[in-house]
Protein backbone atom coordinates (compact mmCIF):
# COMPACT_ATOMS: atom_id res chain seq x y z
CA UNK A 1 -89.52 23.59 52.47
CA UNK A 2 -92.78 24.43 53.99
CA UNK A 3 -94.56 23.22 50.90
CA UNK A 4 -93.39 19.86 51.19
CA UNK A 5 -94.09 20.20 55.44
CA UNK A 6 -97.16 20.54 54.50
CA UNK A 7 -97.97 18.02 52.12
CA UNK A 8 -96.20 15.36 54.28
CA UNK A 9 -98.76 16.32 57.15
CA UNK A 10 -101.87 16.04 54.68
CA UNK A 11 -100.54 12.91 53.40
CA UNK A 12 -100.26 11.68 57.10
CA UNK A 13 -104.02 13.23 57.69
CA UNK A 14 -105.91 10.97 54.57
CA UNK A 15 -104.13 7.69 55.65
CA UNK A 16 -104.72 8.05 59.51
CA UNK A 17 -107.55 10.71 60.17
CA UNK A 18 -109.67 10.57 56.88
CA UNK A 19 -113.04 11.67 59.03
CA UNK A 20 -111.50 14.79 60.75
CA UNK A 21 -110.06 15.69 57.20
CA UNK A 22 -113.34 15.52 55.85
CA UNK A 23 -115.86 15.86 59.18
CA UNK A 24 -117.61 18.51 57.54
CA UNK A 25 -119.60 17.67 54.03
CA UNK A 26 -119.67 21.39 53.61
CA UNK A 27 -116.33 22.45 53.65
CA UNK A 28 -115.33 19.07 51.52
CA UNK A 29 -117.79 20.43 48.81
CA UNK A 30 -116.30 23.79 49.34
CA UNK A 31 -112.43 22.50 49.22
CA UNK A 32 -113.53 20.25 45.38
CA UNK A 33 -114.79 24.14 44.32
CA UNK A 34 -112.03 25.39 45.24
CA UNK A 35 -109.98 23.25 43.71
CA UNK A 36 -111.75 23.38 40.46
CA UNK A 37 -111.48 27.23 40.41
CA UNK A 38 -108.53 28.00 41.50
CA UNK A 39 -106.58 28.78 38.96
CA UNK A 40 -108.97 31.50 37.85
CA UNK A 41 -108.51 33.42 41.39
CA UNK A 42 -106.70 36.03 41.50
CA UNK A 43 -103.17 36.84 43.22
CA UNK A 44 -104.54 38.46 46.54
CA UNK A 45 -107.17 36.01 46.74
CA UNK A 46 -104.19 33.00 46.10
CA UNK A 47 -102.27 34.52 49.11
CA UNK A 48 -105.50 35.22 51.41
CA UNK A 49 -106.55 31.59 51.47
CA UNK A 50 -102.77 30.49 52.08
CA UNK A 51 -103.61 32.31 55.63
CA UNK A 52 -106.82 31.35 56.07
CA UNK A 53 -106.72 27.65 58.15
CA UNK A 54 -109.25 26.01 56.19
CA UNK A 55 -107.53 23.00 55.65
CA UNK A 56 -103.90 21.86 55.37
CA UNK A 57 -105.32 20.65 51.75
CA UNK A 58 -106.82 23.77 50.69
CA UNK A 59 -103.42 25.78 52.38
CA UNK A 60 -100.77 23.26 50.27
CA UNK A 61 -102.81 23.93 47.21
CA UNK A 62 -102.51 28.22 47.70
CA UNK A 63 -99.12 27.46 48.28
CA UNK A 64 -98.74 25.55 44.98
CA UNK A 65 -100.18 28.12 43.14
CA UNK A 66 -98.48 31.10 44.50
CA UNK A 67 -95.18 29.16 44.10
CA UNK A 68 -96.37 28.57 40.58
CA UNK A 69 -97.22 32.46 40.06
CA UNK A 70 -93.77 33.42 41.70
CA UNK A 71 -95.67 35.16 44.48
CA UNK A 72 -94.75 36.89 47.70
CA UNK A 73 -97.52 36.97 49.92
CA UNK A 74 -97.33 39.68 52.64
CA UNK A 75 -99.97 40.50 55.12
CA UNK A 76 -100.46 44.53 56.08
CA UNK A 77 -103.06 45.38 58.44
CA UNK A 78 -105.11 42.18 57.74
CA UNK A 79 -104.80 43.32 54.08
CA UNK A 80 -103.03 40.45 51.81
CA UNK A 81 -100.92 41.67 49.16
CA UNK A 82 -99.44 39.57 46.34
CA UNK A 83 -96.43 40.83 44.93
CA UNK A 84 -93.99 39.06 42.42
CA UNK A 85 -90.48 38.28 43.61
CA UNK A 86 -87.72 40.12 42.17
CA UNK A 87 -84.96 37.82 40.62
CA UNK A 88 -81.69 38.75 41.63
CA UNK A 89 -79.05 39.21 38.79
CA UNK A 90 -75.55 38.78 39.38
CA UNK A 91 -73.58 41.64 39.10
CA UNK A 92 -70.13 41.50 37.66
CA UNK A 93 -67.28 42.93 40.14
CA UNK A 94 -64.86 45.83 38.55
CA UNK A 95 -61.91 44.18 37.51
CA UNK A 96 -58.47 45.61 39.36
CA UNK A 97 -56.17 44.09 36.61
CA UNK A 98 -55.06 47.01 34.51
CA UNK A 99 -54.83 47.61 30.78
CA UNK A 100 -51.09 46.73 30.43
CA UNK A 101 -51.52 43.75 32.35
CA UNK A 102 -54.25 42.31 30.58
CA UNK A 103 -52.09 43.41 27.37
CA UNK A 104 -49.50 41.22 28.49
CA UNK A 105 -51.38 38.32 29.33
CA UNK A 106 -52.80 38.12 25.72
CA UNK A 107 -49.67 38.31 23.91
CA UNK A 108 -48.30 35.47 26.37
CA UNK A 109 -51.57 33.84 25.62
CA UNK A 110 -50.90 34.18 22.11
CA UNK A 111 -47.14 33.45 22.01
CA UNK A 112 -48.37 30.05 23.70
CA UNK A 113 -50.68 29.63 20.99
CA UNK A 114 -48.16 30.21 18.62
CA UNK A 115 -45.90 27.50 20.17
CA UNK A 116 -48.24 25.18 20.13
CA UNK A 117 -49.03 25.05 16.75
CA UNK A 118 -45.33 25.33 15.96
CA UNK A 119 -44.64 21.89 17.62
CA UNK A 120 -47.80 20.13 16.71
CA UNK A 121 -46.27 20.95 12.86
CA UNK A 122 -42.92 20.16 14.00
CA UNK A 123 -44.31 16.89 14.89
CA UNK A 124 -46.78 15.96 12.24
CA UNK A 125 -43.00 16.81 9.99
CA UNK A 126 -41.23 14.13 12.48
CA UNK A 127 -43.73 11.21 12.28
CA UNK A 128 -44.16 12.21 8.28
CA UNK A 129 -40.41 11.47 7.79
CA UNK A 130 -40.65 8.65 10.07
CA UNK A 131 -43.20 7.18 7.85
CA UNK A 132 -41.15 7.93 4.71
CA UNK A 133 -38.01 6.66 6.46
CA UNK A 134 -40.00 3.29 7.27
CA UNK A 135 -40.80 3.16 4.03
CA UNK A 136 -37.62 3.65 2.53
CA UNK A 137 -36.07 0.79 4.81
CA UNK A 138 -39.15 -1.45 3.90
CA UNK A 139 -37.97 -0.96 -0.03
CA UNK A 140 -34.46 -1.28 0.22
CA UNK A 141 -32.66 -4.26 -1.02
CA UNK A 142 -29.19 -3.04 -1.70
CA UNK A 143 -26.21 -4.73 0.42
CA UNK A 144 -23.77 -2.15 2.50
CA UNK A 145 -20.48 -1.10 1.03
CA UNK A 146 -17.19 -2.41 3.08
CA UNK A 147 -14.12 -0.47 2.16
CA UNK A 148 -10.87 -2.68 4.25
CA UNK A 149 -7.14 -2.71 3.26
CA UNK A 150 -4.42 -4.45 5.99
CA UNK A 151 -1.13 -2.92 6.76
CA UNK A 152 1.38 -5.07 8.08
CA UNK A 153 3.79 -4.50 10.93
CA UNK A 154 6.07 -7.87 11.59
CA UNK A 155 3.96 -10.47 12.73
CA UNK A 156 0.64 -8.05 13.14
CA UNK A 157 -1.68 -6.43 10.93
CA UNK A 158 -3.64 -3.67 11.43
CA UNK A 159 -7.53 -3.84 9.77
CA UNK A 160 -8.89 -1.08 8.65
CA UNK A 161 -11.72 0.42 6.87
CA UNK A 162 -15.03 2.33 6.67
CA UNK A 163 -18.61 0.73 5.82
CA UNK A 164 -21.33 2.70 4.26
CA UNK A 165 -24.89 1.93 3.58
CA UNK A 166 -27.96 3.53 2.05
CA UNK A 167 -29.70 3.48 4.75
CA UNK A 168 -28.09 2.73 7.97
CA UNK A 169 -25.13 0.20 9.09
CA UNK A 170 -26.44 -1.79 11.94
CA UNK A 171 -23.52 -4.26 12.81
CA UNK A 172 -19.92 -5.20 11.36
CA UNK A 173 -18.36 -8.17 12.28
CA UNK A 174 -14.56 -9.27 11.88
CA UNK A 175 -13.67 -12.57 12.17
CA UNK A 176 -17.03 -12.65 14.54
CA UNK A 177 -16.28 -9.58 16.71
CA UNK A 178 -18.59 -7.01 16.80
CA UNK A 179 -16.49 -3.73 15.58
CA UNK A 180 -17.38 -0.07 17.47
CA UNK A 181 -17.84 1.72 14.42
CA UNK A 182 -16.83 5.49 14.09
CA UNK A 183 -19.90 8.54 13.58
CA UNK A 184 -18.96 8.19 9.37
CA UNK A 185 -18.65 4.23 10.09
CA UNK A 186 -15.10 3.45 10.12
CA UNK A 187 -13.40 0.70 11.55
CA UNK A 188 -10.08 -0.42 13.02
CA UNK A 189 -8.50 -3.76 14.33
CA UNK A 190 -5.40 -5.21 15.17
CA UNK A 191 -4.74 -8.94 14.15
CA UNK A 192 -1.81 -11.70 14.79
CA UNK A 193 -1.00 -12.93 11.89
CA UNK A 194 1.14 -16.68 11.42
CA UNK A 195 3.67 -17.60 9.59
CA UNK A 196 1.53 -19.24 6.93
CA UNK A 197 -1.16 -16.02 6.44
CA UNK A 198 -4.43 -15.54 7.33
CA UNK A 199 -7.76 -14.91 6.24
CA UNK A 200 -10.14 -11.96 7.58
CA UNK A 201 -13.77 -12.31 6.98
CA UNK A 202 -15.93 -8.59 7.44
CA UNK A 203 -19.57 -8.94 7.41
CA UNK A 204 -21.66 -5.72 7.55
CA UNK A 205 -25.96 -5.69 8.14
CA UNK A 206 -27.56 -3.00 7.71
CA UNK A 207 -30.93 -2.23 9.58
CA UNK A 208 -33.28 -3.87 7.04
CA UNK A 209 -31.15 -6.95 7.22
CA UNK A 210 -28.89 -6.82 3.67
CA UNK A 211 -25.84 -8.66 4.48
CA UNK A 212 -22.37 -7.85 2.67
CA UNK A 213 -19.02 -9.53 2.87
CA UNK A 214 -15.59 -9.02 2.25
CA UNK A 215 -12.56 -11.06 2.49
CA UNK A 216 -8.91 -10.00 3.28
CA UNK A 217 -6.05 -12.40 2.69
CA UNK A 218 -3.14 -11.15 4.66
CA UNK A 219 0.36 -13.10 4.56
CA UNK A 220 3.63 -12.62 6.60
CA UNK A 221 6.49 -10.81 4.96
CA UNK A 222 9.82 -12.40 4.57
CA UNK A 223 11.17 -13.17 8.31
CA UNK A 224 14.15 -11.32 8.44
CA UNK A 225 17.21 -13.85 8.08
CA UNK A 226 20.28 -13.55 9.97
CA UNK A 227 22.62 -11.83 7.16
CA UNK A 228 25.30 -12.10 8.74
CA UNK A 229 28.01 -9.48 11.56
CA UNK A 230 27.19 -6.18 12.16
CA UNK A 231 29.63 -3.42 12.68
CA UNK A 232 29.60 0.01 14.21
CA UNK A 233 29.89 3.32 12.70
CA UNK A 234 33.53 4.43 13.07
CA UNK A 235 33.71 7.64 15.32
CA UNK A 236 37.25 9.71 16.32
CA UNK A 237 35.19 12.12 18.77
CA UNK A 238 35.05 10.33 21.63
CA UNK A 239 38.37 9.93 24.29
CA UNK A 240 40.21 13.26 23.28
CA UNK A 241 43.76 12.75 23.05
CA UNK A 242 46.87 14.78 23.44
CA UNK A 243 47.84 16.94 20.93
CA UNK A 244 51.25 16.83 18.87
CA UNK A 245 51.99 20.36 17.58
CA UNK A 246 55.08 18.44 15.93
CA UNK A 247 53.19 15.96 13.59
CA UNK A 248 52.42 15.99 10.19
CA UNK A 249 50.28 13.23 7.79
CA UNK A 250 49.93 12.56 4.78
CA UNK A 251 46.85 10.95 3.58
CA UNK A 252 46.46 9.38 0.00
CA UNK A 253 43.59 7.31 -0.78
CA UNK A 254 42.47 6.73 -4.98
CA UNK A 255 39.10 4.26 -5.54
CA UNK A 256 38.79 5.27 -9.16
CA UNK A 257 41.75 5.21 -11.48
CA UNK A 258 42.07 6.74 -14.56
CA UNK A 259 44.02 4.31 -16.55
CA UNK A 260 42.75 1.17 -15.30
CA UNK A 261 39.03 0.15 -15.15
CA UNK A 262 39.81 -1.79 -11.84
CA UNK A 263 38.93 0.20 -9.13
CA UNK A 264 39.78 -0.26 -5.27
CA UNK A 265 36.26 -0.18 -3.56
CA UNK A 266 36.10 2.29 -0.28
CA UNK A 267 39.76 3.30 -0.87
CA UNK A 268 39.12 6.83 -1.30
CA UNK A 269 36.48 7.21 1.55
CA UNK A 270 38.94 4.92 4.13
CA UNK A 271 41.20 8.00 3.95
CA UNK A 272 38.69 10.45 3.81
CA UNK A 273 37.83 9.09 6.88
CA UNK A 274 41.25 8.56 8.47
CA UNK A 275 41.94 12.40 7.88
CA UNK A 276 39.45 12.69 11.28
CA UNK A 277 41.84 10.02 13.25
CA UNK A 278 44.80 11.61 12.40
CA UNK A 279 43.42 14.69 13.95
CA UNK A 280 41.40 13.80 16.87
CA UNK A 281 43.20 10.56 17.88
CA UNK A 282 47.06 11.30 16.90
CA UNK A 283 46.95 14.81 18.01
CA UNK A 284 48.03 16.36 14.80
CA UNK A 285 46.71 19.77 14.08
CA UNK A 286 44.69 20.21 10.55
CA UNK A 287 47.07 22.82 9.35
CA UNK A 288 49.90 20.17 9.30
CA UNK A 289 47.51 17.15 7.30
CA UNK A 290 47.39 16.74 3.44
CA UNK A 291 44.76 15.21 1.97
CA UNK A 292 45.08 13.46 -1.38
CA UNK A 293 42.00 11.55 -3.14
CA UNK A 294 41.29 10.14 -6.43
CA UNK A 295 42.23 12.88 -9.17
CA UNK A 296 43.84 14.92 -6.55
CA UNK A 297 46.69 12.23 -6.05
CA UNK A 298 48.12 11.66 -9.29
CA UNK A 299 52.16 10.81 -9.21
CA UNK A 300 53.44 14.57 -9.67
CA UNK A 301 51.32 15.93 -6.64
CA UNK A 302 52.58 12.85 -4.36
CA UNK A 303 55.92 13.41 -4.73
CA UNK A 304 56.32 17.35 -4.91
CA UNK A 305 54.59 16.76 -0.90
CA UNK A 306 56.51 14.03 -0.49
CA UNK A 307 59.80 15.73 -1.42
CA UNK A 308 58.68 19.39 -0.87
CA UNK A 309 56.36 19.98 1.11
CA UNK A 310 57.20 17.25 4.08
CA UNK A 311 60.67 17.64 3.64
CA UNK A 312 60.12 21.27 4.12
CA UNK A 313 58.06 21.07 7.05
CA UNK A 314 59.26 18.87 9.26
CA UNK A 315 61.73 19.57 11.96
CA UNK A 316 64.38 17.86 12.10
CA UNK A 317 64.82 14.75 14.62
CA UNK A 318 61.50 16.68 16.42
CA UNK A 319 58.52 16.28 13.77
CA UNK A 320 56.60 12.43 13.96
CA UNK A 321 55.38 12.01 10.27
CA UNK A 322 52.33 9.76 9.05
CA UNK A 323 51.62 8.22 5.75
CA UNK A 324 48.36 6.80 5.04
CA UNK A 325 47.88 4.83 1.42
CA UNK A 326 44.71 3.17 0.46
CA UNK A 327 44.41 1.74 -2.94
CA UNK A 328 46.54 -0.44 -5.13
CA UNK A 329 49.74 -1.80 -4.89
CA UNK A 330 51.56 -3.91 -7.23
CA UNK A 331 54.67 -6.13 -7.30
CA UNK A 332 57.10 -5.93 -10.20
CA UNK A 333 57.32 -9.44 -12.48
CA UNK A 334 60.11 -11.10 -10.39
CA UNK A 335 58.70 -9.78 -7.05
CA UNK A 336 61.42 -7.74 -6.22
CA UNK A 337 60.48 -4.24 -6.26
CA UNK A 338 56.93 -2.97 -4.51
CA UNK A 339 55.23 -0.23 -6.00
CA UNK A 340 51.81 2.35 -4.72
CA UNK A 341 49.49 2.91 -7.69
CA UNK A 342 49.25 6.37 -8.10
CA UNK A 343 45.09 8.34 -9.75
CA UNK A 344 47.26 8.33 -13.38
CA UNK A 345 49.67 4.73 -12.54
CA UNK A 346 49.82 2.47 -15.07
CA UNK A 347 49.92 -1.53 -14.09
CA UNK A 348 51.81 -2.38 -17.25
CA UNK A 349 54.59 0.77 -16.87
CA UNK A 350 55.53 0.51 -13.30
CA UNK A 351 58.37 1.86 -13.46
CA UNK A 352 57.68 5.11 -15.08
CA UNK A 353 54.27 5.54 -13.51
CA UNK A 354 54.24 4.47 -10.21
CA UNK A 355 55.70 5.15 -6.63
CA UNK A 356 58.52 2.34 -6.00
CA UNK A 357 57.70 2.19 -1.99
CA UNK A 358 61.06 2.04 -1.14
CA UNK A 359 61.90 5.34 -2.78
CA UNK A 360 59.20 7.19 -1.32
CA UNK A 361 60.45 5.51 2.49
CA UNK A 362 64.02 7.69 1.39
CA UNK A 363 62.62 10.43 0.30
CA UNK A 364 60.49 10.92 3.66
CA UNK A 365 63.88 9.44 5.12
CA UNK A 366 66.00 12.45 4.08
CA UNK A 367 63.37 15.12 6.26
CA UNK A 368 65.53 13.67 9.40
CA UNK A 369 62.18 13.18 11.42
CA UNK A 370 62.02 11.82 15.18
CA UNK A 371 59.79 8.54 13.42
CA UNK A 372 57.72 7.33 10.63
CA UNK A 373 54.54 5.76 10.94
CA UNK A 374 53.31 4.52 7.77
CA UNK A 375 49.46 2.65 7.30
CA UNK A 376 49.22 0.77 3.67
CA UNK A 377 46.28 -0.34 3.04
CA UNK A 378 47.34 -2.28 -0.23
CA UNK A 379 48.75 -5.45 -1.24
CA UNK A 380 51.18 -6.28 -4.33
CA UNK A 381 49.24 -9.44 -5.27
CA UNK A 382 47.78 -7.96 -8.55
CA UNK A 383 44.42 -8.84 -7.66
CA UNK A 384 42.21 -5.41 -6.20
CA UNK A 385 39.71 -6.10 -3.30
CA UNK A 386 37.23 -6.76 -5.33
CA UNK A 387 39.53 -10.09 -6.62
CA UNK A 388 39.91 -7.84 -10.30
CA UNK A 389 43.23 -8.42 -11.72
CA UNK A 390 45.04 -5.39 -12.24
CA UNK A 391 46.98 -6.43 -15.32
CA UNK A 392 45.67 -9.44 -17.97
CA UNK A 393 47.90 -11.91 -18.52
CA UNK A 394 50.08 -12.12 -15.57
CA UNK A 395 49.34 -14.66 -13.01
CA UNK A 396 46.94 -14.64 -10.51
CA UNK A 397 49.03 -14.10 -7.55
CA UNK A 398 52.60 -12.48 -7.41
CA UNK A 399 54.70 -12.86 -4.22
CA UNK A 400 56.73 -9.87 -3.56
CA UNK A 401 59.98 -10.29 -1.68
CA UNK A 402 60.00 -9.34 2.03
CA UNK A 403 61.98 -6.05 2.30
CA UNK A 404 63.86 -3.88 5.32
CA UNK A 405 62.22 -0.58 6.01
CA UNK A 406 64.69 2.29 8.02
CA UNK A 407 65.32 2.73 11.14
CA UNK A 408 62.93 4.81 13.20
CA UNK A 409 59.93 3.59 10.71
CA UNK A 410 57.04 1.56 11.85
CA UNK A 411 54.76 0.06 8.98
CA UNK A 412 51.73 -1.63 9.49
CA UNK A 413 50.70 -3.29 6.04
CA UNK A 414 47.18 -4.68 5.14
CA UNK A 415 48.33 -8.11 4.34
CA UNK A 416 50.97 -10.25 3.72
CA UNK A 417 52.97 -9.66 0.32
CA UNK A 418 50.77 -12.75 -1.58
CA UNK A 419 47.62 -12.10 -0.16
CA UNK A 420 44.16 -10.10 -1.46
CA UNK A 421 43.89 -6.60 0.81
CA UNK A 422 39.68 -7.16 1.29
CA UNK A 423 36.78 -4.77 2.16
CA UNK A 424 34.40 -5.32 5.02
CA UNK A 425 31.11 -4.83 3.03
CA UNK A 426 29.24 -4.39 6.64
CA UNK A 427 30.97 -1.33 7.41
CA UNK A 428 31.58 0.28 3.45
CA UNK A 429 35.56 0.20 4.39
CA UNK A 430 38.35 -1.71 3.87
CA UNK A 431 38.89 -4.23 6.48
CA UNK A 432 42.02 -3.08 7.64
CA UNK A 433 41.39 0.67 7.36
CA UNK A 434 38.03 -0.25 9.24
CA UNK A 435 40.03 -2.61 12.20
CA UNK A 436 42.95 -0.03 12.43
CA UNK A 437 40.80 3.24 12.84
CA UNK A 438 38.49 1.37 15.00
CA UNK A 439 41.73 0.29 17.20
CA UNK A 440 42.24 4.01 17.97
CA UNK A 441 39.13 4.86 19.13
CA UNK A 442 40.26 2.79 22.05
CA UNK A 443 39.21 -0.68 21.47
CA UNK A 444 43.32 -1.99 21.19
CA UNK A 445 44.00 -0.03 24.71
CA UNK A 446 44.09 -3.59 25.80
CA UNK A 447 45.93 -2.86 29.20
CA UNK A 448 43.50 -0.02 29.36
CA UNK A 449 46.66 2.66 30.57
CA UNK A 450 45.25 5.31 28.15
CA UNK A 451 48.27 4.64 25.89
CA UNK A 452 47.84 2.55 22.52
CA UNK A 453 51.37 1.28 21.23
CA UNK A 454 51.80 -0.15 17.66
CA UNK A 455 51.67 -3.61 19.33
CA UNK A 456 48.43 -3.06 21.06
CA UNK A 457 47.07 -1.99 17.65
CA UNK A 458 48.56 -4.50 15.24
CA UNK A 459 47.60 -7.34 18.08
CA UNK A 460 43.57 -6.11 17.50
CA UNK A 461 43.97 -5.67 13.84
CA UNK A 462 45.17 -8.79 12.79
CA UNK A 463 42.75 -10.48 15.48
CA UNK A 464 39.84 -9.01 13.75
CA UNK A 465 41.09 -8.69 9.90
CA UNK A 466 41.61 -12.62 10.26
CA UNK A 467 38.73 -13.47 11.82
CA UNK A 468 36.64 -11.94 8.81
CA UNK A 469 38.91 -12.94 5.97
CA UNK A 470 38.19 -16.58 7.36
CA UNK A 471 42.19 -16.37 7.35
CA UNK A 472 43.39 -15.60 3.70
CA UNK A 473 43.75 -12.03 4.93
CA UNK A 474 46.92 -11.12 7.92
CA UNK A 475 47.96 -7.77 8.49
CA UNK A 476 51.75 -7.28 9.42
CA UNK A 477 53.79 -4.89 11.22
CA UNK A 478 57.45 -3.90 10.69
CA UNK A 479 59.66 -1.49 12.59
CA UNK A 480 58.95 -0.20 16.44
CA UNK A 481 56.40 -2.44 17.87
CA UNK A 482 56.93 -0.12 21.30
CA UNK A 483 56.31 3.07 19.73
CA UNK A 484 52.94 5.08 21.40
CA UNK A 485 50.74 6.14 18.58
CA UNK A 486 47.86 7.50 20.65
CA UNK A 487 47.89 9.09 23.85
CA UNK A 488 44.19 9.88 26.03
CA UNK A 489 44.57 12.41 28.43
């Protein structure tokens, strides 16, 4: 700073004041020696004429030179002394951070290092595969893969499917919606279809562009056609009834005949069934019912528990009796004599092979019971349910003669003595088996006093049997029409 004091004040000297600057030759031939020799004086003699006021010139020229020569000029009793200045080096503090701590650090320093080149790799992999990947997609020309099937429920269809692709699926379309495909690129829709079909179009892109197609043609099933009534499932188990300790059934029922190839359809299962009504809706225990089907009701076994076993068992003018028959019947040639197929009957020995019915109505006659409630589900026509004819030859239809039944019987028959006894396909029964069993579930309780009399029931057979038959099928009832056959509690 006081270098460049100085030469500002010389400066200011030459412009304004050149005489006083130079007022004495002397000294101005002096100040050019000095000049010219100054770099040959020595280091005290620099600093001496830095004191010395010769001239502000002569002083900022010293000065120049002793800043030049890194010089310290001190004075000491008049006696200059040039010394060089001592540079100052910078001295490096003790550092307080200790040995484990600069341990640390490193590793940390390290691990950071480590890191760092572990994701710069990581990434140079990521934009490698990117570039393969882009490559890959610029190459590819093969179309997506659409896997679709329909499945049909009424008058909708559900679509679906899966769509795969080399590369990547970028959009499906159905019928022009855009499908939210699953993570492994399936697919599912629901469609209306009409009556007359229709066609589903799938379209699948994938990201380069490659367009695939696929088309579904999906028609209606058959509409379901009105096929005609519907019947319930017969049931015994619902109104319980009163029980009759007293009563005893017997319950024959033969489908399948051994020595005739006409059958009677449902015969054996009406009575199978009927077994259940004649416990849980007449009241009569399971120890007093006999059950007789197909092989098991030949002519010997009907009549040795027709003569033995009911005649046995029943108390007189106390015991109610039952007889169910389902299967055929058949009128002798002049119609005068009505006979019950037996399993082993023969149609064309009558006589010695099947029951005469009015023989087996004295027999159960001769047991003395309180009443006789017999169900025949049969006719004497000749002609089976299925319109067979049980014998060749004779004429179609053979009218037996109407005949008296005892006194304390009540018979309901399946039809009148020239008509066809019919099954209800609907329910797998016979029509009047079906109608009568229904009747006692509680359906004839027309006057709903929790009593069903053999009028009640024949009045909602017959309704129902005729109404299906289309008429060429009446039931009848002979005998008590006020007798109670079921009782509710």
């Amino acid at each position: 700073m006081k270098l460049i004091k100085n030469l500002f004040i010389l400066v200011v000297l030459l412009v304004f004041f050149p005489k006083m600057v130079f007022s004495n030759y002397d000294n101005f031939v002096n100040l050019s020696k000095s000049n010219k020799n100054i770099s040959l004086k020595s280091d005290n003699e620099i600093c001496e004429m830095i004191d010395v006021d010769v001239s502000p010139a002569i002083t900022l020229k010293h000065e120049v030179e002793a800043e030049k020569r890194n010089l310290n000029c001190k004075t000491k009793t008049n006696i200059y002394i040039a010394s060089k200045s001592k540079l100052q080096t910078y001295t490096k503090p003790k550092s307080t951070i200790s040995s484990a701590e600069l341990d640390a650090s490193r590793r940390e320093a390290k691990s950071e290092r480590e890191k760092r080149i572990e994701l710069e790799r990581k990434l140079a992999a990521i934009e490698s595969k990117q570039k393969q990947e882009q490559q890959r997609i610029i190459s590819d020309n093969q179309r997506p893969i659409i896997n679709a099937f329909a499945k049909q429920d009424g008058s909708n269809a559900i679509v679906s499917g899966r769509v795969t692709d080399n590369t990547e699926v970028a959009e499906v379309l159905i019928d022009g919606q855009t499908q939210q495909l699953k993570s492994n690129g399936a697919f599912e829709t629901n469609f209306y279809i009409p009556r007359t079909g229709k066609i589903v179009e799938i379209v699948a892109f994938d990201i380069k562009g490659n367009r695939a197609n696929k088309i579904l043609r999906i028609e209606r099933d058959n509409i379901q056609q009105a096929s005609g009534p519907s019947f319930d499932s017969l049931n015994p188990s619902g109104k319980r009834v009163k029980p009759n300790p007293n009563a005893f059934a017997l319950i024959i029922g033969v489908a399948d005949y051994a020595k005739t190839p006409a059958n009677a359809l449902y015969a054996d299962k009406d009575a199978q069934q009927f077994y259940d009504y004649a416990t849980m809706k007449l009241g009569i225990p399971s120890s007093n019912v006999k059950e007789l089907v197909n092989d098991k009701a030949d002519l010997g076994e009907i009549l040795i528990n027709v003569k033995e076993w009911l005649r046995r068992s029943a108390k007189p003018y106390k015991s109610d009796i039952y007889i169910y028959f389902a299967g055929h019947g058949l009128a002798s040639q002049d119609g005068s004599k009505m006979y019950l197929l037996p399993y082993d009957g023969r149609p064309q020995l009558l006589e010695n092979t099947a029951l005469l019915r009015d023989e087996l109505f004295k027999d159960i006659k001769q047991a003395n019971p309180r009443s006789v409630t017999v169900f025949l589900d049969t006719c004497y026509s000749g002609v089976t349910r299925n319109e067979e004819m049980l014998i060749a030859g004779r004429p179609i239809v053979i009218k037996a003669k109407e005949q008296a039944i005892p006194d304390g019987f009540t018979l309901f028959s399946a039809a009148s003595n020239e008509q066809i006894s019919r099954p209800l396909e609907e329910a797998k029964h016979g029509m009047f088996s079906y109608f009568l069993m229904k009747g006692m579930e509680g359906d004839a309780d027309t006057n709903a006093d929790n009593k069903i009399t053999a009028r009640e029931l024949h009045a909602y057979v017959e309704q129902n049997v005729v109404q299906q038959s289309s008429g060429s099928q009446t039931p009848e009832l002979q005998g008590d029409k006020d007798s109670v056959l079921v009782k509710f509690n």
